[in-house]
Each structure stands twice: as structure tokens, then as C-alpha cells.
Protein backbone atom coordinates (compact mmCIF):
# COMPACT_ATOMS: atom_id res chain seq x y z
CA UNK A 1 98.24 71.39 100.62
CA UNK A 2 96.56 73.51 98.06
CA UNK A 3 96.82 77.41 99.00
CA UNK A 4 96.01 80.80 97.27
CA UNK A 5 95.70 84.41 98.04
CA UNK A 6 95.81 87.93 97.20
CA UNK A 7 99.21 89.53 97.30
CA UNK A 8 98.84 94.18 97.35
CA UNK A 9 102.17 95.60 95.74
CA UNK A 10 102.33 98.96 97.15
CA UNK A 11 104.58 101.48 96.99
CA UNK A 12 105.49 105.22 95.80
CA UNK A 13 105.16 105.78 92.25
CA UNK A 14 107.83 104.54 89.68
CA UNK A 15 109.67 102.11 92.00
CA UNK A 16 108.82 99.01 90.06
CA UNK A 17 105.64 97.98 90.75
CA UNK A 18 104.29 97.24 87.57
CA UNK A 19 107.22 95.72 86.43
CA UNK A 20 107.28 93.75 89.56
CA UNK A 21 104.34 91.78 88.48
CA UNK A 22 105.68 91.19 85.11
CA UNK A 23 108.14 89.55 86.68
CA UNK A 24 106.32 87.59 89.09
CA UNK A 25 103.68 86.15 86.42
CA UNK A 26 106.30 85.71 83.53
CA UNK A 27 104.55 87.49 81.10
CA UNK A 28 104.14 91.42 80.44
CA UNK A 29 100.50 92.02 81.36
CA UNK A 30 100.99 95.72 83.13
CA UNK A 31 102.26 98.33 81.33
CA UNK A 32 106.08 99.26 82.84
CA UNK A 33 107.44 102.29 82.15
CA UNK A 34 109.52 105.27 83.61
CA UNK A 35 106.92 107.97 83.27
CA UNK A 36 105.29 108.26 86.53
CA UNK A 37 101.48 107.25 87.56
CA UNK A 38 101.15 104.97 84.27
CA UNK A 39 99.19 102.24 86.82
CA UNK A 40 96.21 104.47 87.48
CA UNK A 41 93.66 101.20 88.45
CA UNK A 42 94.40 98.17 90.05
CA UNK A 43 95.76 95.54 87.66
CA UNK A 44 95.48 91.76 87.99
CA UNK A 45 97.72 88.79 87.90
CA UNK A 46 97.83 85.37 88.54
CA UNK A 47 100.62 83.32 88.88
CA UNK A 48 99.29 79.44 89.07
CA UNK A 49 101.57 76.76 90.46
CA UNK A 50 101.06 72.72 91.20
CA UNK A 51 100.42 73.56 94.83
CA UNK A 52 98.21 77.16 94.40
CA UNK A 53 97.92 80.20 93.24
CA UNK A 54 99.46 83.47 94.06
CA UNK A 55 97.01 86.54 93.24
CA UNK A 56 99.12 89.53 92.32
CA UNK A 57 97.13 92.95 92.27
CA UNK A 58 99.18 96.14 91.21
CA UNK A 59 98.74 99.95 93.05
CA UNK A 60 98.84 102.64 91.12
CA UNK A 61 101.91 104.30 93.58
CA UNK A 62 100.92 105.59 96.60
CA UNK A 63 101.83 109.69 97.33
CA UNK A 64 100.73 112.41 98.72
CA UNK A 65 98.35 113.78 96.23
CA UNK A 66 97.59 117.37 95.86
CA UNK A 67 94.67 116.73 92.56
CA UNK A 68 91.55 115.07 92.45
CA UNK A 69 92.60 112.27 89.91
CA UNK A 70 95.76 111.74 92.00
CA UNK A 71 93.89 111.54 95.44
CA UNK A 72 91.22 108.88 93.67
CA UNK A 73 94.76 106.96 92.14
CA UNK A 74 95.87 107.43 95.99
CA UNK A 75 92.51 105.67 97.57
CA UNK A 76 92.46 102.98 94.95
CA UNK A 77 95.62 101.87 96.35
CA UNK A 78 95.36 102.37 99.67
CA UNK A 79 91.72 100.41 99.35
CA UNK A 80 94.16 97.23 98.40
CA UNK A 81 95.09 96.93 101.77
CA UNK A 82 91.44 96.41 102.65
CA UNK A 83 91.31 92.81 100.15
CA UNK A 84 94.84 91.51 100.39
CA UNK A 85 96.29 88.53 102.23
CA UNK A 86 99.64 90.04 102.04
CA UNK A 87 100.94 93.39 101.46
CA UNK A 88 104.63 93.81 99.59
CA UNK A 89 105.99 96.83 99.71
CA UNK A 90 108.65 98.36 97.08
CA UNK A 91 111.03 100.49 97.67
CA UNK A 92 114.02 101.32 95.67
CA UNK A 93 116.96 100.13 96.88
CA UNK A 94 119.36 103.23 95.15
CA UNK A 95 117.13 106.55 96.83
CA UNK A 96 116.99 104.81 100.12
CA UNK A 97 113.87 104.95 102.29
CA UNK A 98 111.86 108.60 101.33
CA UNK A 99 109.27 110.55 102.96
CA UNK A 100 106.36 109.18 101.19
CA UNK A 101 108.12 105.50 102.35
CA UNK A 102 107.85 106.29 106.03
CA UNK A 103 104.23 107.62 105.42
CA UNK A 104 102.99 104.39 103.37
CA UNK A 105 104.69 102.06 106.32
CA UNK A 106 103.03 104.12 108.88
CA UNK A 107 99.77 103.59 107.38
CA UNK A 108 100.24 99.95 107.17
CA UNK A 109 100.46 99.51 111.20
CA UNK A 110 97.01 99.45 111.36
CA UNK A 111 96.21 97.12 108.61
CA UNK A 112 97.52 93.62 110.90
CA UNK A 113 98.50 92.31 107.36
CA UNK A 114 101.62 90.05 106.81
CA UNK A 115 104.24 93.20 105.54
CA UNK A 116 107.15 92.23 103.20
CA UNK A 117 109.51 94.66 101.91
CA UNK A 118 110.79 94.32 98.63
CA UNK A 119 113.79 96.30 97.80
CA UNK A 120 113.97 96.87 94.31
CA UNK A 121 116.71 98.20 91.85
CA UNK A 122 119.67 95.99 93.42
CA UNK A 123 121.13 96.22 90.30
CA UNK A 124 121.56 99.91 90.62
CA UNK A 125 123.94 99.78 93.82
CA UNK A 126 126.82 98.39 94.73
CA UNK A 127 126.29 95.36 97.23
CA UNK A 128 127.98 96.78 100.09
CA UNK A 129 125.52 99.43 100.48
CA UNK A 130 122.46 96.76 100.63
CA UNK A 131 123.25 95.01 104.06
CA UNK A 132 123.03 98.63 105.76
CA UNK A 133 119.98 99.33 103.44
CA UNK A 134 118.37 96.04 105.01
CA UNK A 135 119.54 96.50 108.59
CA UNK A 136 118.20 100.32 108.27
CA UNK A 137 114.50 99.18 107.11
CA UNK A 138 114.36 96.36 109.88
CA UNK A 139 114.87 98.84 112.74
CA UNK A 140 112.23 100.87 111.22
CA UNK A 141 109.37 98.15 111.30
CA UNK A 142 109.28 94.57 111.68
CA UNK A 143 108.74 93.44 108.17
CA UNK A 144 107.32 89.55 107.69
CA UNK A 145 110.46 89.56 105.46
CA UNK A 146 112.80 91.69 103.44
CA UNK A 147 113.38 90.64 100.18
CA UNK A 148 116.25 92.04 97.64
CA UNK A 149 115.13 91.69 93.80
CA UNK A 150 115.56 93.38 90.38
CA UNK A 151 112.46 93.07 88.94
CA UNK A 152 114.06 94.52 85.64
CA UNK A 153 116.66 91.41 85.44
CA UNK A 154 114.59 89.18 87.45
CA UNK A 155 117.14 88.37 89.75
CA UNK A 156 115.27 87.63 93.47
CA UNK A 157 112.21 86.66 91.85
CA UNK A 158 112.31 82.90 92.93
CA UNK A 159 113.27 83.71 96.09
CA UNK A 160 110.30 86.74 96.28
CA UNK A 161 107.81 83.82 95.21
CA UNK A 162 108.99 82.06 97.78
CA UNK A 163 108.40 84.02 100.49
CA UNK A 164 105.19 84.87 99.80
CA UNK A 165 103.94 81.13 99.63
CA UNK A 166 105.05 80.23 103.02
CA UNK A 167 102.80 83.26 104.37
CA UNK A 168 99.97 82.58 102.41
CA UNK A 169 96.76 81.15 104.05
């Protein structure tokens, strides 16, 4: 059965969106880097495969903006949930779930999208302090899945690939 669809990363700046996609696609077609707000459009990616394709579209990150070019950054991400199939969420997994993390899964209640959480930046913690991490985000919402990567190393990408294909359309 042939499948495809759009797949929104979201999530508070510099938590590894961009790099995220690189990831996904195999090749470096968004620009990753630690300054903050480098993603200020949406950015495109398509990962083909024998049985589909996966449709990857990067956020700039989501916040709460105080300026005018930060608020329009702000609505072009937030307009993603608007075209996607399937909304994956990244978090870090060494800060923990933040303020602007609550606000961006509060948001997403309303969307009835498929929600995955991707924690990000296992490689940063030790793995005793991911189970909690996990347990901690599932009694916060009721995520399609929760999925632990490093985008960085790639490690969890398969696995992240994976999970979106058996809740595409």
C-alpha cells in the first residue's frame, strides 16, 4: 500500500528541529545551527521510500514573541498545524519540559492531529533520567507516541521513521 503525508516539526527554538530533518532526509538541506531563530520560513523535505513518501516541513521554533518579525516567525509555525497529517513535537530531553513546552502542547489540543513527541538530545543525559523524562510527558498528554532520538548522531532515527509511517494516511 502506497502512502504519503505531511509531517509539522514543531517545537521551541534551538531544540533540533532543523537538524531533525537533516536527519530524517539524509542529506543537509536546512541550515542547523546553535544560534537561535536561524529557521525563520517553513523549509521542505522529502524523504521517498519503496512504499511512500514522508513530507517533512520544518517550524521556525515556536515562542512567545514579544517583536513583529518574531510574532510573523511564531504564526508561520503555528499555521503548520493547519496542513499537516502529523505533528512531531521536539523537546530536549536535557532542560526537561519548559514553559513555552506546556504552551505549544496546549495549543495542539485543539488541532485533533496525530501528536508524537520527539525527545531530542539523548545523548546529552544519562539514561536513567530518560524513563522518568518519558513517564513525566505521558501524564501530561496522550502523545500518538514518544520517541527518544539524537538527531545530531542519528541514533532513533529509524525507529522515528518508523513511527510516523504507521500513522500516516
Amino acid at each position: 500500500m502506497f502512502k504519503s503525508g505531511f509531517i509539522g516539526i514543531i517545537g521551541r527554538p534551538n531544540v533540533g528541529k532543523s537538524t531533525l530533518l537533516n536527519a530524517a532526509i539524509g542529506e543537509k538541506i536546512a541550515i542547523a545551527t546553535h544560534k537561535p531563530q536561524t529557521t525563520r520560513n517553513r523549509i521542505t523535505g522529502i524523504l521517498n521510500i519503496e512504499q511512500g513518501q514522508l513530507v517533512f516541513v520544518d517550524t521556525p521554533g515556536i515562542h512567545k514573541a514579544s517583536t513583529m518579525l518574531n510574532q510573523q516567525m511564531v504564526a508561520t509555525a503555528t499555521d503548520t498545524f493547519k496542513h499537516a497529517d502529523i505533528l512531531c513535537l521536539l523537546m530536549e530531553a536535557d532542560t526537561g519540559l519548559q514553559r513555552d513546552d506546556r504552551l505549544i502542547i496546549d495549543s495542539l489540543k485543539q488541532t485533533g492531529l496525530p501528536i508524537v513527541l520527539v525527545i531530542n538530545k539523548i545523548d546529552l543525559i544519562a539514561k536513567t533520567k530518560l524513563l522518568p523524562l518519558i513517564d513525566e510527558m505521558r501524564q501530561y498528554y496522550d502523545f500518538e507516541a514518544i520517541i527518544p532520538i539524537s538527531a545530531l548522531t542519528k541514533d532513533g532515527i529509524s525507529d522515528f521513521i518508523g513511527e510516523l509511517w504507521k500513522l500516516l494516511p
